[in-house]
PDB file of N, CA and C in Angstrom:
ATOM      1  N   UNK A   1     -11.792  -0.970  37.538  1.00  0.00           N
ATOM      2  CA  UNK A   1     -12.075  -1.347  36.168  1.00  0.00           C
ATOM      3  C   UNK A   1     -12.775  -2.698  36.163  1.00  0.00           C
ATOM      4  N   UNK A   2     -13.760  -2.707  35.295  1.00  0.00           N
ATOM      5  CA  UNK A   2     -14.826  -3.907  35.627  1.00  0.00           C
ATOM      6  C   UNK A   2     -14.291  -5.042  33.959  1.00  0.00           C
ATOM      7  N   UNK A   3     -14.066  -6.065  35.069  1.00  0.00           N
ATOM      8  CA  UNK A   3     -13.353  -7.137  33.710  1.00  0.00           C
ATOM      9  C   UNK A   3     -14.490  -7.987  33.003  1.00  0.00           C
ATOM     10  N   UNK A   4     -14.361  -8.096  32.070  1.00  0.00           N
ATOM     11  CA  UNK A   4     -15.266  -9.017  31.108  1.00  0.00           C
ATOM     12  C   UNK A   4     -14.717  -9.998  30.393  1.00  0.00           C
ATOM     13  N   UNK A   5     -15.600 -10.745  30.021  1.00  0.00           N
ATOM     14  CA  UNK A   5     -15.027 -12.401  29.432  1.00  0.00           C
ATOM     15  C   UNK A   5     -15.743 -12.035  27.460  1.00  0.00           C
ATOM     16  N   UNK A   6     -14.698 -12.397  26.680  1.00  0.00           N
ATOM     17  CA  UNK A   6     -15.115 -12.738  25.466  1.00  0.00           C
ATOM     18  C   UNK A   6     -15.056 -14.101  25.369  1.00  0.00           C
ATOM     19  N   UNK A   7     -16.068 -14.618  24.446  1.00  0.00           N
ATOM     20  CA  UNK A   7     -15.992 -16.109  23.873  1.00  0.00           C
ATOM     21  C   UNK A   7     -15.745 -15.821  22.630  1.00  0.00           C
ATOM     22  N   UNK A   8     -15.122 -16.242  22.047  1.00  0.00           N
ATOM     23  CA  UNK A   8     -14.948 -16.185  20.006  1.00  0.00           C
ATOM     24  C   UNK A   8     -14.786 -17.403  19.542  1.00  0.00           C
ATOM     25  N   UNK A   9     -15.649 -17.531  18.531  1.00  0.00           N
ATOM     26  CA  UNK A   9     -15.474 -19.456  17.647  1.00  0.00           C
ATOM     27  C   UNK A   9     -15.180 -18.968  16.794  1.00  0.00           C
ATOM     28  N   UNK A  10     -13.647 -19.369  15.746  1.00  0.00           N
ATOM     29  CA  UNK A  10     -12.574 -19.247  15.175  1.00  0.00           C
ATOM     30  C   UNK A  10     -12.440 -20.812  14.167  1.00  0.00           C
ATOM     31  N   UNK A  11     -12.516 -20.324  12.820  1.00  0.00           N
ATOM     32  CA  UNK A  11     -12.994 -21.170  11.817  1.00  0.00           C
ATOM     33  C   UNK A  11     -11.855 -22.355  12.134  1.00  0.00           C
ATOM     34  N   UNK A  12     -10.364 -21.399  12.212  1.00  0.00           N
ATOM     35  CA  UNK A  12      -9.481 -21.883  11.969  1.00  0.00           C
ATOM     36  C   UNK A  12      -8.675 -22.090  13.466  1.00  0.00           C
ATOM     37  N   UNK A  13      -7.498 -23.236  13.796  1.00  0.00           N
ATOM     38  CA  UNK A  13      -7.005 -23.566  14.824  1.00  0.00           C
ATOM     39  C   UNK A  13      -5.907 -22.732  15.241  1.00  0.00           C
ATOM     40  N   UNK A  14      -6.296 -22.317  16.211  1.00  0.00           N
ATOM     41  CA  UNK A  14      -5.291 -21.105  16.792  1.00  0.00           C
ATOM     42  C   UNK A  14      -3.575 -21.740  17.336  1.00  0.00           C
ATOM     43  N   UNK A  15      -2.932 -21.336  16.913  1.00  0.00           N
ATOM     44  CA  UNK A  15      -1.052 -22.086  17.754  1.00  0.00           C
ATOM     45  C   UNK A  15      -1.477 -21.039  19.216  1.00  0.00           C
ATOM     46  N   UNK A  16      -0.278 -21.453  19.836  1.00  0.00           N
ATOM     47  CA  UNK A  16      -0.219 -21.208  21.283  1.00  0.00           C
ATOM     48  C   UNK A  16       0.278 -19.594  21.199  1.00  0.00           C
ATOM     49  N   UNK A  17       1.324 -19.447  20.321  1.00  0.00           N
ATOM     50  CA  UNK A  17       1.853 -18.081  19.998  1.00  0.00           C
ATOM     51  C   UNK A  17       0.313 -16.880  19.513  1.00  0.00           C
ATOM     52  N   UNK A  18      -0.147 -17.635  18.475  1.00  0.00           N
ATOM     53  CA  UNK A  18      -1.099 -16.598  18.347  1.00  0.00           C
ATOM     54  C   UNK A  18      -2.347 -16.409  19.802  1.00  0.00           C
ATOM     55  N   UNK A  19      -2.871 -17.325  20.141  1.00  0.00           N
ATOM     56  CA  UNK A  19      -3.479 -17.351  21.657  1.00  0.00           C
ATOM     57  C   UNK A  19      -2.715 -15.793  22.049  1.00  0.00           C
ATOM     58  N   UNK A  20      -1.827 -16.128  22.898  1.00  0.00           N
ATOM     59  CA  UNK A  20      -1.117 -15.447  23.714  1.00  0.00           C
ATOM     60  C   UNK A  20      -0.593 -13.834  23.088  1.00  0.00           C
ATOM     61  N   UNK A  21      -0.601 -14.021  21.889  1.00  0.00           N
ATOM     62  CA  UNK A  21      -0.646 -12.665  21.103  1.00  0.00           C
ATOM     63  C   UNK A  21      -2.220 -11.864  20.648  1.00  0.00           C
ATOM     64  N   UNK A  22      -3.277 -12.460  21.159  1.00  0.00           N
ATOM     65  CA  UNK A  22      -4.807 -11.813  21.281  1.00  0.00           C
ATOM     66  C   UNK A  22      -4.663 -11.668  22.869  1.00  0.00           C
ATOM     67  N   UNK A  23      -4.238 -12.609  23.583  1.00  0.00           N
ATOM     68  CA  UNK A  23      -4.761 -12.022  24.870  1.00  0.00           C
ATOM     69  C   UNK A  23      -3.796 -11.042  25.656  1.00  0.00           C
ATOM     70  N   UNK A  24      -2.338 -10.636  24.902  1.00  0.00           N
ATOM     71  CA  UNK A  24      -1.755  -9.463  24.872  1.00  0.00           C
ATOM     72  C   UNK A  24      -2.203  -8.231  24.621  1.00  0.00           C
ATOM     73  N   UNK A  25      -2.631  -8.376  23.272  1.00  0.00           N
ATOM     74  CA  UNK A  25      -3.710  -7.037  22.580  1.00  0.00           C
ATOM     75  C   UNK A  25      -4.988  -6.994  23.096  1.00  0.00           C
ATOM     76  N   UNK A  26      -5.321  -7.444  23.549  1.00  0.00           N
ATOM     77  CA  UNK A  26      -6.517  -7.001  24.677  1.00  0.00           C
ATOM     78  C   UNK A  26      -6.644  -7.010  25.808  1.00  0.00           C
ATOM     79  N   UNK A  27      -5.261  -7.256  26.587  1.00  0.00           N
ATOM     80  CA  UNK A  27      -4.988  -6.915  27.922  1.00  0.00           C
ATOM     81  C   UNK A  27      -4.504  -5.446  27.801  1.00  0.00           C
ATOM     82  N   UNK A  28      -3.546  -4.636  26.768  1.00  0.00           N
ATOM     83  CA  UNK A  28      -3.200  -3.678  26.813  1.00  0.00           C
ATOM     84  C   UNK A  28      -3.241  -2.479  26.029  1.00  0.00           C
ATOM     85  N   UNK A  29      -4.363  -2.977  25.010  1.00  0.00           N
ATOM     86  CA  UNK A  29      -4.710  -2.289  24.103  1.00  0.00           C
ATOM     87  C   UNK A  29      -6.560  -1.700  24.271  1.00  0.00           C
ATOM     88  N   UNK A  30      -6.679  -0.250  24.523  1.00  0.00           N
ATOM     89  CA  UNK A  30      -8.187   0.226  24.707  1.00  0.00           C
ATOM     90  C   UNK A  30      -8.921  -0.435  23.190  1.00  0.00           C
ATOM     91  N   UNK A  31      -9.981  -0.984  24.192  1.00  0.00           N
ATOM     92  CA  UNK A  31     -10.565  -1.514  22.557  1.00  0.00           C
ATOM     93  C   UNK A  31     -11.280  -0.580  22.009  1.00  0.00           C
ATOM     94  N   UNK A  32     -11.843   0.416  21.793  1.00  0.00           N
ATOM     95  CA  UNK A  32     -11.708   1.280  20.341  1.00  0.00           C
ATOM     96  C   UNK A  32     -10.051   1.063  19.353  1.00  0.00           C
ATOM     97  N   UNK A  33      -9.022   1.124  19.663  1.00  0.00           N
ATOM     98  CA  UNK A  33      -8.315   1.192  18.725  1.00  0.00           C
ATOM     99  C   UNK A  33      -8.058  -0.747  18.338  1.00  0.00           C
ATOM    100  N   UNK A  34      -8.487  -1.750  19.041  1.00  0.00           N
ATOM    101  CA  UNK A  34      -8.648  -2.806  18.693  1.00  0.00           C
ATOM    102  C   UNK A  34      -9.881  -3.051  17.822  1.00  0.00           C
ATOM    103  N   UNK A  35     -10.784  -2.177  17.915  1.00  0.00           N
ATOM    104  CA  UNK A  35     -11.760  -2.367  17.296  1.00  0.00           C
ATOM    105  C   UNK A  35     -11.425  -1.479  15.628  1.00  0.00           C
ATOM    106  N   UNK A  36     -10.522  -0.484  15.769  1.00  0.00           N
ATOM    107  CA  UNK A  36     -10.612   0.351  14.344  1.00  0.00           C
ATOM    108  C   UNK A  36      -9.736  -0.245  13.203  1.00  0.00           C
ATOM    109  N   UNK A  37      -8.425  -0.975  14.464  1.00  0.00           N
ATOM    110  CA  UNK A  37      -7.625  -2.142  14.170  1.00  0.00           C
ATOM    111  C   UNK A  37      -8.393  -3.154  13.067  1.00  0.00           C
ATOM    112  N   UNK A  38      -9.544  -3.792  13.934  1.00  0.00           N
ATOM    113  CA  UNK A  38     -10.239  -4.917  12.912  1.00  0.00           C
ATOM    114  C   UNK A  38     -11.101  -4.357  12.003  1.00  0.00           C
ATOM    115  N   UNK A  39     -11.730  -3.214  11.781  1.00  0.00           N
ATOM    116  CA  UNK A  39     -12.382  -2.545  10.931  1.00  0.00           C
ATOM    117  C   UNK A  39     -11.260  -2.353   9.606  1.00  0.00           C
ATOM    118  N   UNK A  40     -10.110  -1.925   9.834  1.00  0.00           N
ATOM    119  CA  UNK A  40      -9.092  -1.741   8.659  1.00  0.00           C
ATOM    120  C   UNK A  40      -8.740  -3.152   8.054  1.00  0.00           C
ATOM    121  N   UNK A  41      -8.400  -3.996   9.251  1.00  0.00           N
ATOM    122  CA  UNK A  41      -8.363  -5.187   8.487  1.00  0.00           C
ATOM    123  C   UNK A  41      -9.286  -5.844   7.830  1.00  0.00           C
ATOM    124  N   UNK A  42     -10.041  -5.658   8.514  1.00  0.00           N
ATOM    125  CA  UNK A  42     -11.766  -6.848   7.729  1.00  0.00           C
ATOM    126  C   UNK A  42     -11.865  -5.738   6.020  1.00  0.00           C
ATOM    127  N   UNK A  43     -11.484  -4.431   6.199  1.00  0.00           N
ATOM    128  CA  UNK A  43     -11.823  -3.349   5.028  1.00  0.00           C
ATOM    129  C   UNK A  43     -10.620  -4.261   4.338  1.00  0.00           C
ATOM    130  N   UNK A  44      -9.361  -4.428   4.158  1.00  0.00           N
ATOM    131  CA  UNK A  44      -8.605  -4.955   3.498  1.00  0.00           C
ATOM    132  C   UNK A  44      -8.857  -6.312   3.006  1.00  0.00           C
ATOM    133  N   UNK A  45      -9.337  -6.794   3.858  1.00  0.00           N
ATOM    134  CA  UNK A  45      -9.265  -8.543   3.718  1.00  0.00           C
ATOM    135  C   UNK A  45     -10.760  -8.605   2.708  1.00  0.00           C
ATOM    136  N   UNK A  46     -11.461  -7.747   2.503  1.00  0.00           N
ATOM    137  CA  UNK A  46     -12.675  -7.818   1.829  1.00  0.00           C
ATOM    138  C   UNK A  46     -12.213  -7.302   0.173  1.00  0.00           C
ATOM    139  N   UNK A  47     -11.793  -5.766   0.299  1.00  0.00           N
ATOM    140  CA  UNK A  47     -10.770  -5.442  -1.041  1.00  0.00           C
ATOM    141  C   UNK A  47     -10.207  -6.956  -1.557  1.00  0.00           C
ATOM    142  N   UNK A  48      -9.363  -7.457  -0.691  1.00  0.00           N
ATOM    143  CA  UNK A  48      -8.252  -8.426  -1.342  1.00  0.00           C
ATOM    144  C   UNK A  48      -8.907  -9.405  -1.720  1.00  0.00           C
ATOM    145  N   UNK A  49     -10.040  -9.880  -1.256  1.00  0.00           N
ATOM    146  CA  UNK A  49     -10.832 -11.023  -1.678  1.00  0.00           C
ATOM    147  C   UNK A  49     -12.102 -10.592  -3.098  1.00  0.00           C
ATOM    148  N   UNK A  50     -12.033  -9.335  -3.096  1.00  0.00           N
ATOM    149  CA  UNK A  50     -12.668  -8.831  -4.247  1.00  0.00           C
ATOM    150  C   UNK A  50     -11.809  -8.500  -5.277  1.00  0.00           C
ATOM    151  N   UNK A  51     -10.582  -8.400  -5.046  1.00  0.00           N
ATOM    152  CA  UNK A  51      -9.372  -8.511  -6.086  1.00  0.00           C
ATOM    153  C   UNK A  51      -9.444  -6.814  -6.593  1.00  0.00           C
ATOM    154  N   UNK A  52      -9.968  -6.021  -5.246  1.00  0.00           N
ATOM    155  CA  UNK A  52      -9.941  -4.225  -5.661  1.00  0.00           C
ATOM    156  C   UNK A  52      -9.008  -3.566  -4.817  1.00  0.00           C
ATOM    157  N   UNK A  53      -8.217  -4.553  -4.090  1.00  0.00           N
ATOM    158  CA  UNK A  53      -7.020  -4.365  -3.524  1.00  0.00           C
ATOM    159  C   UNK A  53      -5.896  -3.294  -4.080  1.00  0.00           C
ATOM    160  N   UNK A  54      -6.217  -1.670  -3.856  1.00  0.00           N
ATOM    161  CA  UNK A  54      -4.507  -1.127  -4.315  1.00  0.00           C
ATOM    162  C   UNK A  54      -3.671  -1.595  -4.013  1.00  0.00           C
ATOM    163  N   UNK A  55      -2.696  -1.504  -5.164  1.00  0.00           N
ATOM    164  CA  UNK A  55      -1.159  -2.041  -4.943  1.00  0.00           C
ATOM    165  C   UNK A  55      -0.168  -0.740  -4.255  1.00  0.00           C
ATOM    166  N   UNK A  56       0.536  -0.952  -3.539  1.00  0.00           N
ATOM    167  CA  UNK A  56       1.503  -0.085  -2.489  1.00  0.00           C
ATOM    168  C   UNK A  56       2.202   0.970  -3.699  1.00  0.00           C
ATOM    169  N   UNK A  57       2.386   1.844  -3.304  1.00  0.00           N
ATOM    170  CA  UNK A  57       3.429   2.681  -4.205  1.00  0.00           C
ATOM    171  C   UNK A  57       4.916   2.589  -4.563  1.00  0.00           C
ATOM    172  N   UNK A  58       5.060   1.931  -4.204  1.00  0.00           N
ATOM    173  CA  UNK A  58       6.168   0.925  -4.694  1.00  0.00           C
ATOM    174  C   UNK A  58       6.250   0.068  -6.500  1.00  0.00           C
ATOM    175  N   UNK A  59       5.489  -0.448  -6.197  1.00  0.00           N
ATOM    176  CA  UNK A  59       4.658  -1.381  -6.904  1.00  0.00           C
ATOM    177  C   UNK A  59       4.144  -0.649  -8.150  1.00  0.00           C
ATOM    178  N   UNK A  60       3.822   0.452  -7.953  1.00  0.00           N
ATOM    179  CA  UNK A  60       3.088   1.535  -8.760  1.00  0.00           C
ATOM    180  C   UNK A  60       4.450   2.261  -9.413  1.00  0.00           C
ATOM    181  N   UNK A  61       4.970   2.897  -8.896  1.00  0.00           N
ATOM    182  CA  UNK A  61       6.526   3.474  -9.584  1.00  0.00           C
ATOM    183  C   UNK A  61       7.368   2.417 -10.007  1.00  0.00           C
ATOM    184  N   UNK A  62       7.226   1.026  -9.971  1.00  0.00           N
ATOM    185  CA  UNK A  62       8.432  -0.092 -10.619  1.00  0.00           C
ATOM    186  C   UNK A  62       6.785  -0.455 -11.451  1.00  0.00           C
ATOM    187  N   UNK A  63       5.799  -0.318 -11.660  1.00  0.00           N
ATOM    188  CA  UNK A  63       4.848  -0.371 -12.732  1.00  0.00           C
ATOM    189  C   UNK A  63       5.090   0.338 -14.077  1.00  0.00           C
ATOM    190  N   UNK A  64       5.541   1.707 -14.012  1.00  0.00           N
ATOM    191  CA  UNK A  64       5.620   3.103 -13.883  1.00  0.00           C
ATOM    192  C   UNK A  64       7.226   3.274 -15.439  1.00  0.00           C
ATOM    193  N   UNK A  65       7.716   2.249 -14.673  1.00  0.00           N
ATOM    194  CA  UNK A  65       9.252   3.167 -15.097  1.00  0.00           C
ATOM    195  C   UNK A  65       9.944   1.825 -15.135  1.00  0.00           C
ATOM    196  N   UNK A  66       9.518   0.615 -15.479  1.00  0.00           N
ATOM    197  CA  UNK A  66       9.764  -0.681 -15.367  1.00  0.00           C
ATOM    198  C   UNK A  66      10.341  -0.784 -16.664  1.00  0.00           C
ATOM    199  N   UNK A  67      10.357  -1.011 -17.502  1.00  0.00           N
ATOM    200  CA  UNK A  67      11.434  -0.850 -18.667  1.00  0.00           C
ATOM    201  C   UNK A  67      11.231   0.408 -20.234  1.00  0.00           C
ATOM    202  N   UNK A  68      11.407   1.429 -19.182  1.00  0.00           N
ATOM    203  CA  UNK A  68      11.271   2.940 -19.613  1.00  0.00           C
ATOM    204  C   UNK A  68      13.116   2.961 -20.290  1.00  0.00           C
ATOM    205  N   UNK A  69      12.857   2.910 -21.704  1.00  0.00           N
ATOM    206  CA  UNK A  69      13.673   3.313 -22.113  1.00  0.00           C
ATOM    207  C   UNK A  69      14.901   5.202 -21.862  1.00  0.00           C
ATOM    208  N   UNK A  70      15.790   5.350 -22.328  1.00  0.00           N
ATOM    209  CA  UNK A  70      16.707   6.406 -22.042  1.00  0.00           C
ATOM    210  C   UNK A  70      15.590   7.623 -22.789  1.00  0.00           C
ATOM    211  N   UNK A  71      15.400   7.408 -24.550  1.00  0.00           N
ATOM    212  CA  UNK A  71      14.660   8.029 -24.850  1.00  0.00           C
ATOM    213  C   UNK A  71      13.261   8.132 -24.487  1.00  0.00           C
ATOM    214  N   UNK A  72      12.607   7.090 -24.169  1.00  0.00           N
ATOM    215  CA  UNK A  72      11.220   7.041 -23.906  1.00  0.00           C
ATOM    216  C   UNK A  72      10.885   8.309 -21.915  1.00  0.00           C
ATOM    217  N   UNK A  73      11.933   8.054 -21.584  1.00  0.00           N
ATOM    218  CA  UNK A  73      12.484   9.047 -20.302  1.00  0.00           C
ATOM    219  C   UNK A  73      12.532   9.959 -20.845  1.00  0.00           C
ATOM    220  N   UNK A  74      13.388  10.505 -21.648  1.00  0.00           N
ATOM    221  CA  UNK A  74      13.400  12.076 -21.966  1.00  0.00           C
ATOM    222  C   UNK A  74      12.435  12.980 -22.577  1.00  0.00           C
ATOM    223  N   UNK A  75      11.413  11.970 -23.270  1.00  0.00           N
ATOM    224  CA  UNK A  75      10.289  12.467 -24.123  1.00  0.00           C
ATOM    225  C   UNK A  75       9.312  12.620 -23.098  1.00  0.00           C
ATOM    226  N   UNK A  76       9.235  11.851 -21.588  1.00  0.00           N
ATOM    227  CA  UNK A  76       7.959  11.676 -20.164  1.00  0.00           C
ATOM    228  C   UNK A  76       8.794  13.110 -19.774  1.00  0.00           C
ATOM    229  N   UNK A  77       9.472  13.360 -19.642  1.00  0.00           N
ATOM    230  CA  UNK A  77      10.275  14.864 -19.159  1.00  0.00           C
ATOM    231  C   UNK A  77       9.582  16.085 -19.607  1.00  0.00           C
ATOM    232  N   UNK A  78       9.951  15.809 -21.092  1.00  0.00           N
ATOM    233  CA  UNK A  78      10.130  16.745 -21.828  1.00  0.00           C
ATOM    234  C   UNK A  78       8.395  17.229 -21.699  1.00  0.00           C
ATOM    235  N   UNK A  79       7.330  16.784 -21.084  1.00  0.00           N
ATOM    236  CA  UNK A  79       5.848  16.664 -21.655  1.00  0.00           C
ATOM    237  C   UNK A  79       5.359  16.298 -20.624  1.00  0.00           C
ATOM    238  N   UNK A  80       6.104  16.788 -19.502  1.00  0.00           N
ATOM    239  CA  UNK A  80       6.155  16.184 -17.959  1.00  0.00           C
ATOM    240  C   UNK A  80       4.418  16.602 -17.610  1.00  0.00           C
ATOM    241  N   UNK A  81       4.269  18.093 -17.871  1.00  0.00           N
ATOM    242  CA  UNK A  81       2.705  18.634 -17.398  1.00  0.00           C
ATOM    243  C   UNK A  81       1.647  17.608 -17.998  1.00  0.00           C
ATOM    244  N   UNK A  82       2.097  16.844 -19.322  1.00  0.00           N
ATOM    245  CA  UNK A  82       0.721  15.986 -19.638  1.00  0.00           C
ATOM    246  C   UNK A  82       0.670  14.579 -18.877  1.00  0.00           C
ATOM    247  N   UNK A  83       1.770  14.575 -18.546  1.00  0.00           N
ATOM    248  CA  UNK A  83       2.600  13.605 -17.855  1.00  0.00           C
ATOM    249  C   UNK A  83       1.767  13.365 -16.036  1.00  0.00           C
ATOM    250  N   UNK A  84       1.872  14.523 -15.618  1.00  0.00           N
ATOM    251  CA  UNK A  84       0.674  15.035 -14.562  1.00  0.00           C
ATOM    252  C   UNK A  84      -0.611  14.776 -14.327  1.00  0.00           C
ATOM    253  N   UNK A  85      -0.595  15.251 -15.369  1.00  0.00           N
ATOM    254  CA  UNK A  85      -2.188  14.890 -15.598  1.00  0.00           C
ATOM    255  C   UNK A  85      -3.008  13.473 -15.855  1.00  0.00           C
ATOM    256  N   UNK A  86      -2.223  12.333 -17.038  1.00  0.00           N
ATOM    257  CA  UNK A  86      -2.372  11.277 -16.779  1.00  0.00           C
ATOM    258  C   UNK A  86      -1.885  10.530 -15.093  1.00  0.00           C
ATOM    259  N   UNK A  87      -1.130  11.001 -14.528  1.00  0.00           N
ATOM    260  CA  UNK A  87      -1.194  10.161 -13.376  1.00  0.00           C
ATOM    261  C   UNK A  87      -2.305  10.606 -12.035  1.00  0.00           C
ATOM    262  N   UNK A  88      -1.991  12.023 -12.626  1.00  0.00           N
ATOM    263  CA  UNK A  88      -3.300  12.475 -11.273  1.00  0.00           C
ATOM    264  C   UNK A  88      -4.899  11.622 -12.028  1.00  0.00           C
ATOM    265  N   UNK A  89      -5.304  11.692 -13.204  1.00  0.00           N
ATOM    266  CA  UNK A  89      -6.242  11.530 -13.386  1.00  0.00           C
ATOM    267  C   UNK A  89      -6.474   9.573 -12.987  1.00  0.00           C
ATOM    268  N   UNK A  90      -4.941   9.075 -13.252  1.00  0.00           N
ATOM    269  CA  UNK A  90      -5.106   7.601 -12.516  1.00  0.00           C
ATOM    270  C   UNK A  90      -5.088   7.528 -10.801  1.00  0.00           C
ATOM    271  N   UNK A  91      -5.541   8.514 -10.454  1.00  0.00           N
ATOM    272  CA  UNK A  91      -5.334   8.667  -8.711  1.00  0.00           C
ATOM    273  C   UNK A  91      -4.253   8.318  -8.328  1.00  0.00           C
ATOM    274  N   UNK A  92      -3.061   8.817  -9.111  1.00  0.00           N
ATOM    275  CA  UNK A  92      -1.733   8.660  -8.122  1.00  0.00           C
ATOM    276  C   UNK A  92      -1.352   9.773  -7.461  1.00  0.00           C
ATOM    277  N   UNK A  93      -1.040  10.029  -5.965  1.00  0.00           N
ATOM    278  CA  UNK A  93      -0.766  11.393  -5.052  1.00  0.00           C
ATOM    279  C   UNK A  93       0.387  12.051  -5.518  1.00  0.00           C
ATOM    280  N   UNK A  94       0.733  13.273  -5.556  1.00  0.00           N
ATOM    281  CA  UNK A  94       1.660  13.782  -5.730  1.00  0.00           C
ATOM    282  C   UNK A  94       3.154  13.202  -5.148  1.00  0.00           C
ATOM    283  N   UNK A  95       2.996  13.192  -3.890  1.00  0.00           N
ATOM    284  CA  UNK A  95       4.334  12.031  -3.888  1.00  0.00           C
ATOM    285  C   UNK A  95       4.838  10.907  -4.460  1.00  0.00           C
ATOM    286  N   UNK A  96       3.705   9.885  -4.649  1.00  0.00           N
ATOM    287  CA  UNK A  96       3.710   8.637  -6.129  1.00  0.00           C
ATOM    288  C   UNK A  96       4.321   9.782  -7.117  1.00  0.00           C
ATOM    289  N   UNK A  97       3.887  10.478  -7.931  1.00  0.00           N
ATOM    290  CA  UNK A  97       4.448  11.444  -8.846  1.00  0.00           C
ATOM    291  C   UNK A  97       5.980  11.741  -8.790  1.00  0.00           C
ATOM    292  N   UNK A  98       6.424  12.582  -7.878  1.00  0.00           N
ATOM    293  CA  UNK A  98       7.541  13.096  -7.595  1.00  0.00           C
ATOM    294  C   UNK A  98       8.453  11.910  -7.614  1.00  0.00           C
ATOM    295  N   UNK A  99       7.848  10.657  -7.094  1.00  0.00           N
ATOM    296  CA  UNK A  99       9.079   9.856  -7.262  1.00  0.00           C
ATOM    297  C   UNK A  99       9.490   8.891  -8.517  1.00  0.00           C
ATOM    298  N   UNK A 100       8.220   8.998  -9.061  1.00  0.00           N
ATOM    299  CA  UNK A 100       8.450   8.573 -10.681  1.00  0.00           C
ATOM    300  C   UNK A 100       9.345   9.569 -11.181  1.00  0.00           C
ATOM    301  N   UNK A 101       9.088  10.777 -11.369  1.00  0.00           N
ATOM    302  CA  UNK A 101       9.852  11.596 -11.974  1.00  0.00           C
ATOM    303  C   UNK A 101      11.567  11.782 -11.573  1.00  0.00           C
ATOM    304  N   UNK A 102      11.592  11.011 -10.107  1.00  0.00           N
ATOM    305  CA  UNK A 102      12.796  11.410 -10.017  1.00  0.00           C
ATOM    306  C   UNK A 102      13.668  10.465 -10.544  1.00  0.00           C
ATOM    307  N   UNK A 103      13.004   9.020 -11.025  1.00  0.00           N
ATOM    308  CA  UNK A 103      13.452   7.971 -11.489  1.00  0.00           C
ATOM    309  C   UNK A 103      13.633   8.131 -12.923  1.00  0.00           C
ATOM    310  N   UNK A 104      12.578   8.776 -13.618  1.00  0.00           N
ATOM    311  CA  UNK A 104      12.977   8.997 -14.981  1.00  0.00           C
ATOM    312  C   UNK A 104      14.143   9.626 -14.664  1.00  0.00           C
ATOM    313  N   UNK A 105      14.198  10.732 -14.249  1.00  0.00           N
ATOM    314  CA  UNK A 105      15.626  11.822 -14.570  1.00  0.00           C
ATOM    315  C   UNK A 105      16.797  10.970 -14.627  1.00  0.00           C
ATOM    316  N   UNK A 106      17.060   9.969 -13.178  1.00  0.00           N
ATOM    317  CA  UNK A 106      18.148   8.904 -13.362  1.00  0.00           C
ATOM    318  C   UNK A 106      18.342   8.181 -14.727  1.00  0.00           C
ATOM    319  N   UNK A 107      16.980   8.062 -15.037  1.00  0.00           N
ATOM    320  CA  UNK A 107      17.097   6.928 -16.537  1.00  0.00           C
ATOM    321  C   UNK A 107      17.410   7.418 -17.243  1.00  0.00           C
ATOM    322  N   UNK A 108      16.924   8.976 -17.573  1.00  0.00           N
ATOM    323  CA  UNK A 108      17.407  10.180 -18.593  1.00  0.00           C
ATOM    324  C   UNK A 108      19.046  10.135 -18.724  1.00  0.00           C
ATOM    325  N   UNK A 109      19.299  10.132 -17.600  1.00  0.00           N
ATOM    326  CA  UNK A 109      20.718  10.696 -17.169  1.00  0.00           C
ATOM    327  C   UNK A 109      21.385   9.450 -18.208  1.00  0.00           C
ATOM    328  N   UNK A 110      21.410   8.359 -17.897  1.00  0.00           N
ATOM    329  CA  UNK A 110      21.974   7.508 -18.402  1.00  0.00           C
ATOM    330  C   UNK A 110      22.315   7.299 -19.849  1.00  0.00           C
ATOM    331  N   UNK A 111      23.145   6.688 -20.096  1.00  0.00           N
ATOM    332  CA  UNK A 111      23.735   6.688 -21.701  1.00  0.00           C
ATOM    333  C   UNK A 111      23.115   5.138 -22.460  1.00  0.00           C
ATOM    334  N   UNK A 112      22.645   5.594 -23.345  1.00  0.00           N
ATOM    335  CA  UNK A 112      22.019   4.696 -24.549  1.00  0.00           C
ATOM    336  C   UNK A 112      22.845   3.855 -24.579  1.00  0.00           C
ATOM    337  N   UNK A 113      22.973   2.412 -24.558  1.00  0.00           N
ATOM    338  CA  UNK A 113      23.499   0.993 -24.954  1.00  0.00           C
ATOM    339  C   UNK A 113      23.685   0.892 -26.583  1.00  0.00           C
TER     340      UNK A 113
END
């Protein structure tokens, strides 16, 4: 295996830990997947700096059902298919879906204050 030297100038000052954690990942990592590695990141770090960054699905279901009343739950139930449709048409995946819904039902379940 024929070894090669990178040089990289780095805006910012590297600690000793990070050093030693690049020349880990490229002692044992094939660089195609170091390279698809920095392609996802540089794709993120460009989103996030353009502020077109999706938020995790997490984030999206406590968006979702964040102070969803008992009734306001039973009426998203009751009308669930239109219910569908506004979230598919906001590009949320069927799993995002399923787990909103399973959160209403809990909220449903619950007794009015």
């Amino acid at each position: 295996m024929q070894s090669r030297k990178i040089e990289l100038t780095i805006s910012n000052t590297l600690t000793d830990i990070q050093l030693k954690k690049l020349k880990v990942y490229f002692r044992e990592m094939p660089v195609e997947e170091i390279l698809a590695g920095l392609k996802f990141a540089k794709n993120r770090w460009t989103a996030k700096d353009a502020g077109i960054l999706k938020v995790g699905r997490k984030s999206i279901i406590q968006k979702e059902v964040h102070s969803v009343t008992n009734e306001q739950a039973q009426w998203r139930l009751k009308n669930w298919k239109m219910m569908i449709a506004n979230y598919r048409r906001r590009g949320y995946s069927y799993p995002t879906i399923s787990r909103i819904k399973k959160i209403l039902v809990q909220i449903s379940r619950k007794k009015s204050k």
